[in-house]
Every structure is written in structure tokens, then in C-alpha cells.
Protein backbone atom coordinates (compact mmCIF):
# COMPACT_ATOMS: atom_id res chain seq x y z
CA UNK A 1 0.85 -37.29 -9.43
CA UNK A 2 0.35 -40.80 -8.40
CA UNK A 3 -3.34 -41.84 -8.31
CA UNK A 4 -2.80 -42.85 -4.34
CA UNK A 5 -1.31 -39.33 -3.23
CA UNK A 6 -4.09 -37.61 -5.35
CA UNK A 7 -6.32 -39.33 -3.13
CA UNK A 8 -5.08 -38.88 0.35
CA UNK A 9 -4.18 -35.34 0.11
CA UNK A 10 -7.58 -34.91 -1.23
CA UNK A 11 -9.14 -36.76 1.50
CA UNK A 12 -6.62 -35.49 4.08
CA UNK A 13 -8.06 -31.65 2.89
CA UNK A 14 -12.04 -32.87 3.53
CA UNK A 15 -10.71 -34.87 7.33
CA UNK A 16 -11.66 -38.05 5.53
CA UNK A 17 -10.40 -41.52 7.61
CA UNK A 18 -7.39 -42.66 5.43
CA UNK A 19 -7.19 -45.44 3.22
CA UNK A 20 -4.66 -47.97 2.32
CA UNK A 21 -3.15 -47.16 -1.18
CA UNK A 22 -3.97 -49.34 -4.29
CA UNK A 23 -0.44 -49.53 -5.68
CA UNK A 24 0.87 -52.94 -4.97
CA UNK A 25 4.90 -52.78 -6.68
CA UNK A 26 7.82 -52.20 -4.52
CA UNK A 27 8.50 -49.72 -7.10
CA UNK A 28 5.31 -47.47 -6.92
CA UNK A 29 5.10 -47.92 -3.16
CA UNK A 30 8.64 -46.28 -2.63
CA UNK A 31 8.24 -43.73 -5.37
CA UNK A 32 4.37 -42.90 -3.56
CA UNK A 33 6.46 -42.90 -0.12
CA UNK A 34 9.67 -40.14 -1.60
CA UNK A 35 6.73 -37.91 -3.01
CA UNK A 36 4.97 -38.33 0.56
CA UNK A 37 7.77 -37.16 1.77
CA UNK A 38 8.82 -34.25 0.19
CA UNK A 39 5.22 -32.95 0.75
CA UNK A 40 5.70 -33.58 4.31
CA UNK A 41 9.16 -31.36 4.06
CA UNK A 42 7.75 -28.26 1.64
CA UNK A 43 4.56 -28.29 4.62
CA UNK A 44 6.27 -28.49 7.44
CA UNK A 45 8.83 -25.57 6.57
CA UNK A 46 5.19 -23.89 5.32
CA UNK A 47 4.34 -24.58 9.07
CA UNK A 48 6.92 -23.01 10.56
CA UNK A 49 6.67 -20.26 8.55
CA UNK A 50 3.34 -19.61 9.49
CA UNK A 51 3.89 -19.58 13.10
CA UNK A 52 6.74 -17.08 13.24
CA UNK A 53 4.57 -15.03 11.48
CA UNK A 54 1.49 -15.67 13.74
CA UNK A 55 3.94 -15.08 16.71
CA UNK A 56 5.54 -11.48 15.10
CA UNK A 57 1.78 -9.83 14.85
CA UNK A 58 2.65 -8.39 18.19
CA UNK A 59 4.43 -8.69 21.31
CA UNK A 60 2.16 -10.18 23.16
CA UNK A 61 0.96 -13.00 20.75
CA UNK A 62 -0.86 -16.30 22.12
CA UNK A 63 2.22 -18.85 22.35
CA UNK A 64 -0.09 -21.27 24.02
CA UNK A 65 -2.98 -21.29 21.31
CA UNK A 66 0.49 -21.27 18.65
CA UNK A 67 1.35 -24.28 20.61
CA UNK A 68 -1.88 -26.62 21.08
CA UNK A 69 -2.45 -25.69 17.05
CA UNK A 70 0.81 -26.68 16.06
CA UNK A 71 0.68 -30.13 18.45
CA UNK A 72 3.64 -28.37 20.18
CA UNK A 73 5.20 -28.79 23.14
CA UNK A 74 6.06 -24.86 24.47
CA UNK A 75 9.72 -26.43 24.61
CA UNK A 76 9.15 -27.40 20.57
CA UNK A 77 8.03 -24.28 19.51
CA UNK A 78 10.26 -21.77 20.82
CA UNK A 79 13.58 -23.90 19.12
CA UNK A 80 11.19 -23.46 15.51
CA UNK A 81 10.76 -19.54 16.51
CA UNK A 82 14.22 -19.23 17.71
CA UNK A 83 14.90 -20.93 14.32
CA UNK A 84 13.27 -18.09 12.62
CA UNK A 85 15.28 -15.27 14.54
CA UNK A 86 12.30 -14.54 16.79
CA UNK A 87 13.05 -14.86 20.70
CA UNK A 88 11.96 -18.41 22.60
CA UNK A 89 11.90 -16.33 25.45
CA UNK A 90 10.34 -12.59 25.31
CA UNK A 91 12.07 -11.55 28.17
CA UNK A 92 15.40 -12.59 27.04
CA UNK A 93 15.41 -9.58 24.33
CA UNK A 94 14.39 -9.00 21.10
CA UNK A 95 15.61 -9.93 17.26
CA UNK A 96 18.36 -8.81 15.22
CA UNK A 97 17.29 -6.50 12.30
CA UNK A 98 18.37 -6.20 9.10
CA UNK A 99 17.76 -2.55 7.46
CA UNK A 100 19.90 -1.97 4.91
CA UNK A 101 22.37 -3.38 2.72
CA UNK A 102 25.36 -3.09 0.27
CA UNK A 103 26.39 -4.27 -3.29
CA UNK A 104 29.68 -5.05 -2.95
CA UNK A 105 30.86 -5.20 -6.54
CA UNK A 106 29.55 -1.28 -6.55
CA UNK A 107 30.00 -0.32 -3.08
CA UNK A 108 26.44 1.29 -3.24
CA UNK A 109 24.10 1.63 -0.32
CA UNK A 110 20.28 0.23 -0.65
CA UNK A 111 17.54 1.89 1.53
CA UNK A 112 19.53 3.86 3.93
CA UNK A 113 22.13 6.50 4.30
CA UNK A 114 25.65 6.54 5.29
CA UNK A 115 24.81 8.28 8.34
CA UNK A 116 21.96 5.68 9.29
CA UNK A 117 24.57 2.83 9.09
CA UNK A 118 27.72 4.29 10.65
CA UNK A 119 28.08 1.80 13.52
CA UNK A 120 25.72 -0.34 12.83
CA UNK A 121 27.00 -4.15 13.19
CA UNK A 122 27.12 -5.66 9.81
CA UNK A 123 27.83 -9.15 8.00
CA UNK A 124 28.55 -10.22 4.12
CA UNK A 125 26.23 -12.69 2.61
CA UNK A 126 25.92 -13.74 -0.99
CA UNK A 127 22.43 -13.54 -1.41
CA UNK A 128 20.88 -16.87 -3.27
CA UNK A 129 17.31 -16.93 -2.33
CA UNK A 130 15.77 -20.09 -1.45
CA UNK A 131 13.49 -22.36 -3.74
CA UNK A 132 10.33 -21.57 -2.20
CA UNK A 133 11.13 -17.48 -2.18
CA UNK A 134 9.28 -15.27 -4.70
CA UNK A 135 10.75 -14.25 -7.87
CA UNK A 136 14.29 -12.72 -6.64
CA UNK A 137 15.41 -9.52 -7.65
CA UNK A 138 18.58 -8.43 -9.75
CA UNK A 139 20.46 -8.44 -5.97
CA UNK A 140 20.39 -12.21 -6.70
CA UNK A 141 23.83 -14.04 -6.70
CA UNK A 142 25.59 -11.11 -5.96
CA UNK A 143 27.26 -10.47 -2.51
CA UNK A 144 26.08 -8.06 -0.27
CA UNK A 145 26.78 -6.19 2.62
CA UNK A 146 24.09 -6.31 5.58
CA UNK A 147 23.41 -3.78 8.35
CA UNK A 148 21.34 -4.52 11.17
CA UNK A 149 20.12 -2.98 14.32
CA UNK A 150 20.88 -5.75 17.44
CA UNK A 151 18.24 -7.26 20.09
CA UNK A 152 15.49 -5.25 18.40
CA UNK A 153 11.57 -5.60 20.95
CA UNK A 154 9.52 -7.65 18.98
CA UNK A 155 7.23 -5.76 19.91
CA UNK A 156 8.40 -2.77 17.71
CA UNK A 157 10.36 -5.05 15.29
CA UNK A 158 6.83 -4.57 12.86
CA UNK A 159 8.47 -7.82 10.68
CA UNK A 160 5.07 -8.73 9.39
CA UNK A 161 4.55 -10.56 6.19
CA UNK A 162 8.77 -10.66 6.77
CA UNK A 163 8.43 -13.03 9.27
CA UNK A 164 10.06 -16.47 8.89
CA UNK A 165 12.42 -15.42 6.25
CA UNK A 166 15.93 -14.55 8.08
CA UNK A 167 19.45 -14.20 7.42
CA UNK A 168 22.10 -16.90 8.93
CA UNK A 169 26.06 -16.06 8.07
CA UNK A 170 28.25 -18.87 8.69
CA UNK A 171 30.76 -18.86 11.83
CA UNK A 172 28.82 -15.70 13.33
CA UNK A 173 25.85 -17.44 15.52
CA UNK A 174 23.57 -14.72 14.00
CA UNK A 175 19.92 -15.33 13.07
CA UNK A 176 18.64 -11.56 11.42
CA UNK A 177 15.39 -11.32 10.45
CA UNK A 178 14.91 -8.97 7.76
CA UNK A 179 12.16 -5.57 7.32
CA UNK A 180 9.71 -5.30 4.53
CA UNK A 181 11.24 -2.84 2.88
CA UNK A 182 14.27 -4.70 2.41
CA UNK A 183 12.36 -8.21 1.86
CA UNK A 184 11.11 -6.36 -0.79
CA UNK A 185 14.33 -4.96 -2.53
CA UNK A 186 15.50 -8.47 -2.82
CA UNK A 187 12.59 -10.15 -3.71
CA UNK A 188 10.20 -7.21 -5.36
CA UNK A 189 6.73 -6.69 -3.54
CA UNK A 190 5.05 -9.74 -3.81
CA UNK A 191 1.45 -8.19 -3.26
CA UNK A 192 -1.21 -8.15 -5.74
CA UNK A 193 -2.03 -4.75 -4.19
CA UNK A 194 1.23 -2.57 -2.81
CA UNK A 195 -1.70 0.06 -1.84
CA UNK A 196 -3.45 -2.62 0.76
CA UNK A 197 -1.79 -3.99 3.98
CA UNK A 198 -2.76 -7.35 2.97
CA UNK A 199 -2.15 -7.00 -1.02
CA UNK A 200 -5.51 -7.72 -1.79
């Protein structure tokens, strides 16, 4: 890690006043700008993440106090929650659910039974988790088969520690978030403690 960066993250973490860096090259100034940069990306998607999670502890959560923490305009943060399959507008409905799912090379069912799934709507999605996921499960690379129950209350949705990671097939305009349970089949529990609500 450049000297510079080590610096301003560390005084950006104790609210120190910021200082011009010391490099002086067009070279290290660039290179200190792409790995500014990439640090902005990786926190701002941590951001996000955060808030659709703050907004899924209930149905009733604060948008307002979401809002003046994020330094976002109520306009600004519903398109990031509606980005994250949760509704911009509460009234407007709920989220669509994923609850079970299907290996398609073996046709078997995961965490459900026929009879829970018969018409449920459904969508195929390889499933290639994303860089910042936790360590992926043997589902990974291989296609599956998702059902989910439509314009679930968020209220009732319970996504919890689920919240911000969703679902998005091509050509279908569907956002699904996805239940623990099934976050976990693809992923494995990623508590330190399945026992304790908060895996501690």
C-alpha cells in the first residue's frame, strides 16, 4: 500500500483534516488515484449494503435517519434500496422472495418440497457468486432453478443478515432477494456462532 493512502485512510478513520500526498511522479500520483478509487467502489457497494440491511430490520424502519446518515437525498436512497430488491415505496408492495431452488444438471430440489413450489413463479440463473461473497458453496457455477414467492411485506419478508444480496435474471425486470436459509445453502453459514442470532 502506497505510503500516501496508508495515511489518509488512517487519518480519514481518526476524522483527521486531510493532507496533500507526498508522492510527486505522474506515475505514483495516478497509481495512488486507481487504488483511491477502487476503495471508493468496494465502500460504497459496502454502503449500500449496509443500508438495505438497516432498512429490512422491520417494516417500519427510519428512512429519514437512513437518509441524513447516508448524505441522501430520500429520492437517492430509495433507487440504492430499490437496487437491492427492497421497495422505494412501502406502500407500493413488498419484495420478491426467493425460497427454494433447483440443480438443474440433477433435477433435485434444495430446501423445499414439490408441493411447496407447485406454482410458484420461477427463473434459471447460473449461480457465480460475486467477489466480495463468502466462500461459495458446491452450488457454485452450476445452473439453478429459482422459486420465489412475489410482492412479499417487508414487513414479514424476515431477510435479515440476507439483505443486500439479490438475484437479477437478464430480460425478466426481476430483482429477488433471497432468505437465510437459502443464502446459506449457497454460500454455507457464515457465522462464527450458527446457535446466536448475531453469530457471535
Amino acid at each position: 500500500m502506497p505510503d500516501d493512502l496508508g495515511r489518509a485512510l488512517l487519518a480519514a478513520l481518526r476524522e483527521q483534516p486531510v493532507e496533500p500526498p507526498q508522492a510527486s511522479t505522474f506515475e505514483e500520483l495516478t497509481g495512488l488515484v486507481e487504488r483511491i478509487g477502487g476503495i471508493s467502489r468496494h465502500l460504497t457497494v459496502v454502503k449500500e449494503l449496509v443500508l438495505s440491511r438497516a432498512d429490512a430490520t422491520g417494516g417500519y424502519s427510519n428512512r429519514r435517519a437512513l437518509g441524513d446518515a447516508a448524505g441522501m437525498s430520500p429520492s437517492q436512497l430509495g433507487r440504492v434500496l430499490e437496487g437491492h430488491g427492497l421497495p422505494r415505496d412501502r406502500r407500493s408492495g413488498g419484495v420478491d422472495l426467493v425460497v427454494a431452488f433447483r440443480t438443474t444438471d440433477d433435477g433435485t430440489l434444495h430446501l423445499a418440497t414439490e408441493t411447496e413450489v407447485a406454482g410458484l413463479p420461477e427463473f434459471t440463473l447460473p449461480y457465480i457468486p460475486a467477489e466480495w461473497a463468502t466462500e461459495p458453496t458446491e452450488f457454485a457455477g452450476r445452473e439453478l432453478i429459482f422459486y420465489y414467492r412475489p410482492q412479499v411485506p417487508i414487513a414479514v419478508a424476515d431477510l435479515g443478515r440476507t439483505a443486500g444480496y439479490t438475484l437479477r435474471p437478464d430480460g425478466l425486470g426481476l430483482i429477488a432477494c433471497v432468505t437465510e436459509p437459502v443464502f446459506d445453502a449457497l454460500f454455507g453459514d457464515p457465522r462464527l456462532d450458527a446457535t446466536r442470532s448475531n453469530g457471535r
